[in-house]
Each structure stands twice: as C-alpha cells, then as structure tokens.
PDB file of N, CA and C in Angstrom:
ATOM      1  N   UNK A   1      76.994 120.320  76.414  1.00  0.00           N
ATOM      2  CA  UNK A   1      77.962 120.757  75.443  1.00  0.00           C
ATOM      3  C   UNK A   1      78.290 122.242  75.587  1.00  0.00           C
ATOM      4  N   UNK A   2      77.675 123.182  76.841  1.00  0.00           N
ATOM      5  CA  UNK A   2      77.962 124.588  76.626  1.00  0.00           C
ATOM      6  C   UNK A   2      79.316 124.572  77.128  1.00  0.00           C
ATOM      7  N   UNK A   3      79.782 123.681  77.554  1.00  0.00           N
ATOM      8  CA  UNK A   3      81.467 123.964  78.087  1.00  0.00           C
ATOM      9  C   UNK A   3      82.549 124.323  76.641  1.00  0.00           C
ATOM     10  N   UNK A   4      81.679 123.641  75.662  1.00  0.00           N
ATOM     11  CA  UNK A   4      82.540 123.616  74.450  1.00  0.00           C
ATOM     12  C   UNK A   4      82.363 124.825  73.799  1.00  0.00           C
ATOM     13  N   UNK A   5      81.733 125.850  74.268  1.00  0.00           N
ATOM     14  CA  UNK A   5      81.214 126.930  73.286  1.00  0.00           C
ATOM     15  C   UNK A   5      82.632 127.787  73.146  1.00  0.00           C
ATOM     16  N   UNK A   6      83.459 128.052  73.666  1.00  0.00           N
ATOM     17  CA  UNK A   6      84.303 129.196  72.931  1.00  0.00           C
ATOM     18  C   UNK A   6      85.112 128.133  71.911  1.00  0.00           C
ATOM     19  N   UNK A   7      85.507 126.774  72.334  1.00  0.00           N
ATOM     20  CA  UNK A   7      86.235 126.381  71.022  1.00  0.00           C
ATOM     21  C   UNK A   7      85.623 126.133  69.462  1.00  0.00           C
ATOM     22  N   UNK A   8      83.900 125.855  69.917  1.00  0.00           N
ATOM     23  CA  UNK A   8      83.302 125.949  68.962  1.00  0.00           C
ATOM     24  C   UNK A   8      83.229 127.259  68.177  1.00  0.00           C
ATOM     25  N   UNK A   9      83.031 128.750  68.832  1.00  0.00           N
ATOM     26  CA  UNK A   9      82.890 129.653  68.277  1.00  0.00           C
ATOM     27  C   UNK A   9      84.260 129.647  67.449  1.00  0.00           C
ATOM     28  N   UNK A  10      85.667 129.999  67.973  1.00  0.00           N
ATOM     29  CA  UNK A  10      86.686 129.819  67.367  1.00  0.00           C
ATOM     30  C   UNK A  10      86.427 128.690  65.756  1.00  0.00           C
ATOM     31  N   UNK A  11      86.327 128.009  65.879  1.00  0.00           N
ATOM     32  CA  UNK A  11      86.020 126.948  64.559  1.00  0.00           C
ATOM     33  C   UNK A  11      85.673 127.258  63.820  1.00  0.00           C
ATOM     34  N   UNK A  12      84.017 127.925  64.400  1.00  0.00           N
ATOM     35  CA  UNK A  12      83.162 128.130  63.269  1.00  0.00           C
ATOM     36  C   UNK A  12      83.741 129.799  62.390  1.00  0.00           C
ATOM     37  N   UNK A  13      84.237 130.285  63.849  1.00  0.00           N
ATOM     38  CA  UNK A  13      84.780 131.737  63.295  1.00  0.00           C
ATOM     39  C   UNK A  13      85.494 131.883  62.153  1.00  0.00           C
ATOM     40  N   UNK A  14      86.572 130.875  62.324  1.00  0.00           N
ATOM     41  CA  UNK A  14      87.441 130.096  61.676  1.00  0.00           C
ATOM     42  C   UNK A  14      87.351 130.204  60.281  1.00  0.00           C
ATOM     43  N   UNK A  15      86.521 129.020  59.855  1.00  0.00           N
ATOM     44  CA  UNK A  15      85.589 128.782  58.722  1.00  0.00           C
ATOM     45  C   UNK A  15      84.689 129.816  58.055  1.00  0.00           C
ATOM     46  N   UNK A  16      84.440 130.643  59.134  1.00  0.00           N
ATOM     47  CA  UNK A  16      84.024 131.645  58.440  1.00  0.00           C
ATOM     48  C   UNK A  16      84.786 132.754  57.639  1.00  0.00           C
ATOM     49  N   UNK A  17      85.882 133.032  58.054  1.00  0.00           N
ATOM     50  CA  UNK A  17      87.216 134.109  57.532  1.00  0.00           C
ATOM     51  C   UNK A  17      87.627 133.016  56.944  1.00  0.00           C
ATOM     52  N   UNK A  18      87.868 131.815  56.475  1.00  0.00           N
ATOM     53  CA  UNK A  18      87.975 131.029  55.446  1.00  0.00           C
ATOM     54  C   UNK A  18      87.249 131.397  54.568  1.00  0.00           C
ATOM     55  N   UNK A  19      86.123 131.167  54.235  1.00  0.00           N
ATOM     56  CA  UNK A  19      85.011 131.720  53.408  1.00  0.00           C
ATOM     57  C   UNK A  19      84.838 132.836  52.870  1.00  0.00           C
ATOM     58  N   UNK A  20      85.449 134.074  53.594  1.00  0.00           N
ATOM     59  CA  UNK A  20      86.001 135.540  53.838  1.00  0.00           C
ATOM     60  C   UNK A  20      84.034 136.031  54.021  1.00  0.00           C
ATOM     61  N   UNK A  21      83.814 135.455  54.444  1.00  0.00           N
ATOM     62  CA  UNK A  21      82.298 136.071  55.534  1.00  0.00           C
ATOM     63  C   UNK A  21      82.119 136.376  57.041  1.00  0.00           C
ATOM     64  N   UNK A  22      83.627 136.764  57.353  1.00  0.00           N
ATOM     65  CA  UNK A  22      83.159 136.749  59.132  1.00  0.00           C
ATOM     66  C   UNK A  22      82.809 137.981  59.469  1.00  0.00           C
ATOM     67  N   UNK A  23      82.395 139.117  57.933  1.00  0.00           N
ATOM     68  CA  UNK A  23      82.398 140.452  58.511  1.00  0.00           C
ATOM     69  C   UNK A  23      80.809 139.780  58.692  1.00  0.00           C
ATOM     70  N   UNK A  24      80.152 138.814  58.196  1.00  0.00           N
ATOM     71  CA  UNK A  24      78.688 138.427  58.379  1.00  0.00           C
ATOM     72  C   UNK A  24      78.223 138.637  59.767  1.00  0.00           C
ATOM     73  N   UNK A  25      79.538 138.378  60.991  1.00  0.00           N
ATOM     74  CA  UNK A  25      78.998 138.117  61.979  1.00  0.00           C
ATOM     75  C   UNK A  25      78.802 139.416  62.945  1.00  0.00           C
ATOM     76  N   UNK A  26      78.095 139.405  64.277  1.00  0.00           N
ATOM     77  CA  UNK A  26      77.982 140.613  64.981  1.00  0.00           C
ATOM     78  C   UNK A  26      79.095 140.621  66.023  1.00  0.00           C
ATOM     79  N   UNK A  27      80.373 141.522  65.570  1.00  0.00           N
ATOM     80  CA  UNK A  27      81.487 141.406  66.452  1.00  0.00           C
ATOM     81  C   UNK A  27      81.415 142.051  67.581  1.00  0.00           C
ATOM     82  N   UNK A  28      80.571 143.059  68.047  1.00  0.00           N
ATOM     83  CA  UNK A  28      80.036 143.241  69.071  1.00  0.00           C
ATOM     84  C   UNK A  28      79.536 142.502  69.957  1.00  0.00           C
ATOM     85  N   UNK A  29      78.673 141.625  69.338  1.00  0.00           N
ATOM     86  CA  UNK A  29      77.618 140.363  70.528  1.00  0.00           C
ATOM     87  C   UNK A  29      79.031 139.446  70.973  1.00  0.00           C
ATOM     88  N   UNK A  30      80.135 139.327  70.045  1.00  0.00           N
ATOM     89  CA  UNK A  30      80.852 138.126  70.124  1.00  0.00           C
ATOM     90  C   UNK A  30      81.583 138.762  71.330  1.00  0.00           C
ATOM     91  N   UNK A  31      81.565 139.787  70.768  1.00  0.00           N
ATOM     92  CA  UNK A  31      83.757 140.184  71.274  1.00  0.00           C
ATOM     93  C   UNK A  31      82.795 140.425  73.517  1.00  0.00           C
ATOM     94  N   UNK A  32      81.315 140.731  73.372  1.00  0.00           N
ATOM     95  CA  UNK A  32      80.963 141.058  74.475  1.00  0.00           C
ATOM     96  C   UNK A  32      81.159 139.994  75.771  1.00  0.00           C
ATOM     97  N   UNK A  33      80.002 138.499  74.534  1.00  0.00           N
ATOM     98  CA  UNK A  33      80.189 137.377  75.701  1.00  0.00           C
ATOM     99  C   UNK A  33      81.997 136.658  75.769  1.00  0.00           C
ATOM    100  N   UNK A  34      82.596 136.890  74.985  1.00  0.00           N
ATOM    101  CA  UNK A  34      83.922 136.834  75.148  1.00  0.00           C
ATOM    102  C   UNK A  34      84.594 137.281  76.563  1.00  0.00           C
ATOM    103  N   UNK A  35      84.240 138.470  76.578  1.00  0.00           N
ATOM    104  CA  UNK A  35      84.649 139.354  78.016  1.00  0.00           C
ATOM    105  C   UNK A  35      83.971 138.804  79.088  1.00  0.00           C
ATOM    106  N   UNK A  36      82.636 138.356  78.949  1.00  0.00           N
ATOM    107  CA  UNK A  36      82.216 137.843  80.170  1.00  0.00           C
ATOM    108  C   UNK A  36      82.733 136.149  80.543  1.00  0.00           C
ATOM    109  N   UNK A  37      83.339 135.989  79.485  1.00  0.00           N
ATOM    110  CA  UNK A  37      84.208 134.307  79.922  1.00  0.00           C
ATOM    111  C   UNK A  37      85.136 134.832  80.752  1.00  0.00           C
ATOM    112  N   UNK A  38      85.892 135.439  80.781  1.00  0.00           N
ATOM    113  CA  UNK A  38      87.258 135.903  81.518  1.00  0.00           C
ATOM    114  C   UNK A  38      87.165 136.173  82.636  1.00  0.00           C
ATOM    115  N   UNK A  39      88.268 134.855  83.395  1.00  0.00           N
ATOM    116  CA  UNK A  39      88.074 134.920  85.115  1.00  0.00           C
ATOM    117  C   UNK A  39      88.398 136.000  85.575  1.00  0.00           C
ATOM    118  N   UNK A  40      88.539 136.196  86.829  1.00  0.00           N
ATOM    119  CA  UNK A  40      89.604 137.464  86.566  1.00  0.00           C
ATOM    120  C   UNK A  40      90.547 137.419  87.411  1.00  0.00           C
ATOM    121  N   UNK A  41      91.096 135.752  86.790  1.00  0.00           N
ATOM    122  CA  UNK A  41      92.578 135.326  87.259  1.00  0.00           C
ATOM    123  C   UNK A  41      93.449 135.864  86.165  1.00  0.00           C
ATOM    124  N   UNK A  42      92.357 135.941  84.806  1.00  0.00           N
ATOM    125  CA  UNK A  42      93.180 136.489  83.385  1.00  0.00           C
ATOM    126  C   UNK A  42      93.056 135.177  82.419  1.00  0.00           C
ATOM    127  N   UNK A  43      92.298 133.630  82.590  1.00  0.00           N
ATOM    128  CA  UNK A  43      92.229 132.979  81.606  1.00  0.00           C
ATOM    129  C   UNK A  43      90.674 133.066  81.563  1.00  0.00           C
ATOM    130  N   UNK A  44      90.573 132.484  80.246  1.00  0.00           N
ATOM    131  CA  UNK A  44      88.909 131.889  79.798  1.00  0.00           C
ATOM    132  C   UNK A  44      88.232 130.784  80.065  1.00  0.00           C
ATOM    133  N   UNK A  45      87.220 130.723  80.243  1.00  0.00           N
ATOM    134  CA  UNK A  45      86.066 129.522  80.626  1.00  0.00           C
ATOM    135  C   UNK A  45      85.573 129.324  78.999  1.00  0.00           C
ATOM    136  N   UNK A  46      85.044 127.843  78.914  1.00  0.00           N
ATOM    137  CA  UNK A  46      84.724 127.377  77.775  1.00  0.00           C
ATOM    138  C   UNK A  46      83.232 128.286  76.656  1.00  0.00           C
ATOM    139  N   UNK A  47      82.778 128.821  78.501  1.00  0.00           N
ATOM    140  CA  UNK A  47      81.390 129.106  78.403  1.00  0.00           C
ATOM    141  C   UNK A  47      81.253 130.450  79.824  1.00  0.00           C
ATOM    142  N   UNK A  48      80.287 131.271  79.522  1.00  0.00           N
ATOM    143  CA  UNK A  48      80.137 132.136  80.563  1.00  0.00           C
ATOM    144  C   UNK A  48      79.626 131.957  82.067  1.00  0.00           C
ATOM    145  N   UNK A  49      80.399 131.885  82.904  1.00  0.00           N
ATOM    146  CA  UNK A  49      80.552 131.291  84.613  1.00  0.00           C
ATOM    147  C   UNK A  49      81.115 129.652  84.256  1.00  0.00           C
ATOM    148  N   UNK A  50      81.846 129.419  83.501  1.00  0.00           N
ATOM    149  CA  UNK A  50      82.735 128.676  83.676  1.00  0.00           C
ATOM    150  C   UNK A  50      84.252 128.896  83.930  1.00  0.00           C
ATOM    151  N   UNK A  51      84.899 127.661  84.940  1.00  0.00           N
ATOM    152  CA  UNK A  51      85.980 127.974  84.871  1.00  0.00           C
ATOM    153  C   UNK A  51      86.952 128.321  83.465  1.00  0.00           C
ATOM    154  N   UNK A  52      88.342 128.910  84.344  1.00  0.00           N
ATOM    155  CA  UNK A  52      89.341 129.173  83.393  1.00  0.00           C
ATOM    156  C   UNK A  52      90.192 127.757  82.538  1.00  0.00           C
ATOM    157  N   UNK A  53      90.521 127.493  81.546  1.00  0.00           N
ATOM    158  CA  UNK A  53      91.169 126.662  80.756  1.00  0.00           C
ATOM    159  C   UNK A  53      92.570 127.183  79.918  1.00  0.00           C
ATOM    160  N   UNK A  54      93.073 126.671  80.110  1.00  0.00           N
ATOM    161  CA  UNK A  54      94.464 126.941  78.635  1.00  0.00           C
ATOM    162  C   UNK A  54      93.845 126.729  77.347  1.00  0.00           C
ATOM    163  N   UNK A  55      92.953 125.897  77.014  1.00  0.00           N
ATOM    164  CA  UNK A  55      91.915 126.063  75.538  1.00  0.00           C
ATOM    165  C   UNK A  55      91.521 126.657  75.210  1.00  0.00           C
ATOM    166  N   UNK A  56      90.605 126.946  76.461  1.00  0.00           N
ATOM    167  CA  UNK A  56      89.498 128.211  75.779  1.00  0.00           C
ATOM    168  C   UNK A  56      90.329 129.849  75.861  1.00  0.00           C
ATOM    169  N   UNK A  57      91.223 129.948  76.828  1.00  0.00           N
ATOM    170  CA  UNK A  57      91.713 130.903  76.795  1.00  0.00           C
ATOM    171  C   UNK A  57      92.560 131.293  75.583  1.00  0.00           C
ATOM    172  N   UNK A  58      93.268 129.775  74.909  1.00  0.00           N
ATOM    173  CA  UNK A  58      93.882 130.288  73.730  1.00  0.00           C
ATOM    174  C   UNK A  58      92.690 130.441  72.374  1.00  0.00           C
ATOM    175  N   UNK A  59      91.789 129.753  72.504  1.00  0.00           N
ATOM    176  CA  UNK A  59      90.486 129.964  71.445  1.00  0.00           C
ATOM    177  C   UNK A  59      90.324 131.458  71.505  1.00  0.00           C
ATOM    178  N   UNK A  60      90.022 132.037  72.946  1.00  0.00           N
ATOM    179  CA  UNK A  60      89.282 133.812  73.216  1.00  0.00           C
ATOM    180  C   UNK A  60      90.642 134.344  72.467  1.00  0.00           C
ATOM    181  N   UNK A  61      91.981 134.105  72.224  1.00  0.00           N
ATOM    182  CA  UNK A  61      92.616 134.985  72.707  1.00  0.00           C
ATOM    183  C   UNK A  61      93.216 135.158  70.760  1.00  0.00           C
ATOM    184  N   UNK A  62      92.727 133.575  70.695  1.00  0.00           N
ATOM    185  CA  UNK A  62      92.796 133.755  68.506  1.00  0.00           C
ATOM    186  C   UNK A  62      91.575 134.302  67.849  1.00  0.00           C
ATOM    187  N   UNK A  63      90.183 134.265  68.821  1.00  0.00           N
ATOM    188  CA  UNK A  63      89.190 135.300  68.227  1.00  0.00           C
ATOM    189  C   UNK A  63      89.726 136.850  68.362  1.00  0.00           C
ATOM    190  N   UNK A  64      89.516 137.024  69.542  1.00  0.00           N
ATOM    191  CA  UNK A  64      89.949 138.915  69.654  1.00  0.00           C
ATOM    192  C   UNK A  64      91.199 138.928  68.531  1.00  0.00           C
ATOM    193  N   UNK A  65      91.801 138.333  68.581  1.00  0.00           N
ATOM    194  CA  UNK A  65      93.252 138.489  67.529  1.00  0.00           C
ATOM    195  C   UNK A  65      92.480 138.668  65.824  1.00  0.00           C
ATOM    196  N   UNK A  66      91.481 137.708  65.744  1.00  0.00           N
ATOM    197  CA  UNK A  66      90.682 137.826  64.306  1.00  0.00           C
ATOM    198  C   UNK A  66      90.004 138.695  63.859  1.00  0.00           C
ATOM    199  N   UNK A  67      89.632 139.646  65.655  1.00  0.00           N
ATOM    200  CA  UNK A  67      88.575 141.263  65.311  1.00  0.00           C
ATOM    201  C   UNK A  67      89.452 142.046  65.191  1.00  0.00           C
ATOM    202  N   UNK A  68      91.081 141.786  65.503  1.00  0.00           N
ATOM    203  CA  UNK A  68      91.777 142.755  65.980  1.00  0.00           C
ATOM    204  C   UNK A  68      91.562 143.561  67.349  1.00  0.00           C
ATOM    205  N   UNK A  69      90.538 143.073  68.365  1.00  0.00           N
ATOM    206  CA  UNK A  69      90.805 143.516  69.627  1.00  0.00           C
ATOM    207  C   UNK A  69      91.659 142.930  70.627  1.00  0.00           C
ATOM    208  N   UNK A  70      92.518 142.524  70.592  1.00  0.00           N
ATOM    209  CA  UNK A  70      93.391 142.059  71.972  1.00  0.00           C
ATOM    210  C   UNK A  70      93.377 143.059  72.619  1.00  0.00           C
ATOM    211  N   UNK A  71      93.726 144.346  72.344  1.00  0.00           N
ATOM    212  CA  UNK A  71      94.345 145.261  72.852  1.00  0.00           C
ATOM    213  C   UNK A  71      93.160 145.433  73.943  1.00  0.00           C
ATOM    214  N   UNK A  72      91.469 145.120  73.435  1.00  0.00           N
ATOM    215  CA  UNK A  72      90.907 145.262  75.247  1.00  0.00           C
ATOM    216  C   UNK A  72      91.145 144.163  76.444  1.00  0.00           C
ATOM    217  N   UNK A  73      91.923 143.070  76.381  1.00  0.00           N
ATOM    218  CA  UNK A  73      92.034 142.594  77.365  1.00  0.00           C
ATOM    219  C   UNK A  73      93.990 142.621  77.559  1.00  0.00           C
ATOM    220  N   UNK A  74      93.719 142.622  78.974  1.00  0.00           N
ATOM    221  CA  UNK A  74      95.182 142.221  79.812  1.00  0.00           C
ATOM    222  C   UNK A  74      96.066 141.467  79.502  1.00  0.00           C
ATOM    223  N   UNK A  75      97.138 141.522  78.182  1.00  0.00           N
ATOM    224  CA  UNK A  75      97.729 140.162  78.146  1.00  0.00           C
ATOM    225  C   UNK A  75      98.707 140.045  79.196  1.00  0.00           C
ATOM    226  N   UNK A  76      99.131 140.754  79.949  1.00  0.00           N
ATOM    227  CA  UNK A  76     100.166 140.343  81.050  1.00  0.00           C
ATOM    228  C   UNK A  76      99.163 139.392  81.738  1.00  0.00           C
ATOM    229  N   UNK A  77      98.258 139.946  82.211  1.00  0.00           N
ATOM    230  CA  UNK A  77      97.477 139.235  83.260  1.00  0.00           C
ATOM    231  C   UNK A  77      97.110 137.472  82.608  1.00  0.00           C
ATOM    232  N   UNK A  78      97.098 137.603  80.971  1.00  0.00           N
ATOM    233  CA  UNK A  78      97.004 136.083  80.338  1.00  0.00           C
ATOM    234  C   UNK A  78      97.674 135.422  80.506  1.00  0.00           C
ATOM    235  N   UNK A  79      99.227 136.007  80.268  1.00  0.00           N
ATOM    236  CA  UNK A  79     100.175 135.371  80.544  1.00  0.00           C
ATOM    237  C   UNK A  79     100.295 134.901  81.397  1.00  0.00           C
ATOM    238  N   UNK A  80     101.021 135.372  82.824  1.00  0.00           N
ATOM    239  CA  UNK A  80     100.375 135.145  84.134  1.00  0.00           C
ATOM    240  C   UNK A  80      99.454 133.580  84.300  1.00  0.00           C
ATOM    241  N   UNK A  81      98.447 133.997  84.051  1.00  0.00           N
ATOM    242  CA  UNK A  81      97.599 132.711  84.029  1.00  0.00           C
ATOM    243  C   UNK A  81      98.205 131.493  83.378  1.00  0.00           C
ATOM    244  N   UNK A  82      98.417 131.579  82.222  1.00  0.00           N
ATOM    245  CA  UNK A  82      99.206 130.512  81.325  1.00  0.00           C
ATOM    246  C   UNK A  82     100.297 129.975  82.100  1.00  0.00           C
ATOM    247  N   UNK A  83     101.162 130.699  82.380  1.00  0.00           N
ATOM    248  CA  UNK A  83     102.589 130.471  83.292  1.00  0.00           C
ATOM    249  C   UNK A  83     102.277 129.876  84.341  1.00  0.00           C
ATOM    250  N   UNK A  84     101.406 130.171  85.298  1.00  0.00           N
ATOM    251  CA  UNK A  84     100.799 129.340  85.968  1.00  0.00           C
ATOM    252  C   UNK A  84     100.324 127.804  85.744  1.00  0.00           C
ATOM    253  N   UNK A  85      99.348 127.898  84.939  1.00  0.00           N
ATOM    254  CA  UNK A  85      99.018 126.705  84.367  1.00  0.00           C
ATOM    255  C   UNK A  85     100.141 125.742  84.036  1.00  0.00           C
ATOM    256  N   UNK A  86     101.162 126.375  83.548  1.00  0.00           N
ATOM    257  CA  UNK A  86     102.339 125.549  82.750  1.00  0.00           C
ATOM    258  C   UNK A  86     103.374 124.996  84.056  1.00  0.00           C
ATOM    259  N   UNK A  87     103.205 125.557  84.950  1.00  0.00           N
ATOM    260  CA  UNK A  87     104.142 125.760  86.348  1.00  0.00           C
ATOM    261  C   UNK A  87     103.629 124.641  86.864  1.00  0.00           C
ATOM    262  N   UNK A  88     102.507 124.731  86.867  1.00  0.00           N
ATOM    263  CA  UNK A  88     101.125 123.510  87.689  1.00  0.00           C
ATOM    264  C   UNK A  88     101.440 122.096  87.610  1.00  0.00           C
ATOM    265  N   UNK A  89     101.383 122.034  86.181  1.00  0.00           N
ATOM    266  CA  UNK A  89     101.651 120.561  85.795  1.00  0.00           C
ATOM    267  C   UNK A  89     102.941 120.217  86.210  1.00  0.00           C
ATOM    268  N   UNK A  90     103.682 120.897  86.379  1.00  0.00           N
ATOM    269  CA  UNK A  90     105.253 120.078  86.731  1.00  0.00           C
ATOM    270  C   UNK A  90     105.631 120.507  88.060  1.00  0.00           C
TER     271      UNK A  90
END
C-alpha cells in the first residue's frame, strides 16, 4: 500500500483542515518527503523512489497549495510533465 501514500496523505490532510487542525501537523516533515517524491521529469510518485503519476502529482501539488508552498517547486516543469502525460494517451 506505500504506492498509495501521497493520495492518502492528501485525504487525511484534507480532513484535517476540515476539522481546522492541520496546523497539528509537522509541515516541515511533510512538505520535505513531498520533495523527495518528485521525479525530476517534474511529476510525483505515490511514494518516495516511486515513479511519476498524474495523481499523485495532482495530490503533491493540492498539499503544497494547503501549506501555501508551491512557490518551492517548478510549476512549468509540472506542467510540462502533465502535458506530456495528456499528449501520451492520445
């Protein structure tokens, strides 16, 4: 089940700023293994040394949005990736 870990974190994150307790959590530890999901094609793996996904990358990319850090990662380079992905299938 560690493939599922960033959509899980997202969820639970989720639920937690529902609750209005996500200052409970350590946004440091999060926002860290976050960074270490990121290929560095520019999408996210579910889990750290996993591949990149359109899921998990949009899960990483609605957490940092919830700390208010996007601004440390590359969104051109996300994009990019995404566009790709979207290019792929067709």
């Amino acid at each position: 089940m560690e493939h599922l870990r960033m959509s899980g974190e997202y969820l639970g994150l989720t639920a937690l700023n529902i609750m209005g307790r996500l200052g409970d959590t350590n946004v440091d530890e999060i926002f860290a293994w976050i960074l270490k999901c990121q290929d560095e094609c520019g999408g996210f793996g579910g889990n750290y040394q996993h591949d990149p996904h359109i899921l998990y990358t949009l899960s990483a990319v609605q957490i940092l949005c919830m700390f208010d850090r996007l601004e440390a990662v590359d969104g051109d380079k996300i994009a990019r990736r995404l566009m790709r992905c979207w290019y792929d299938r067709y």
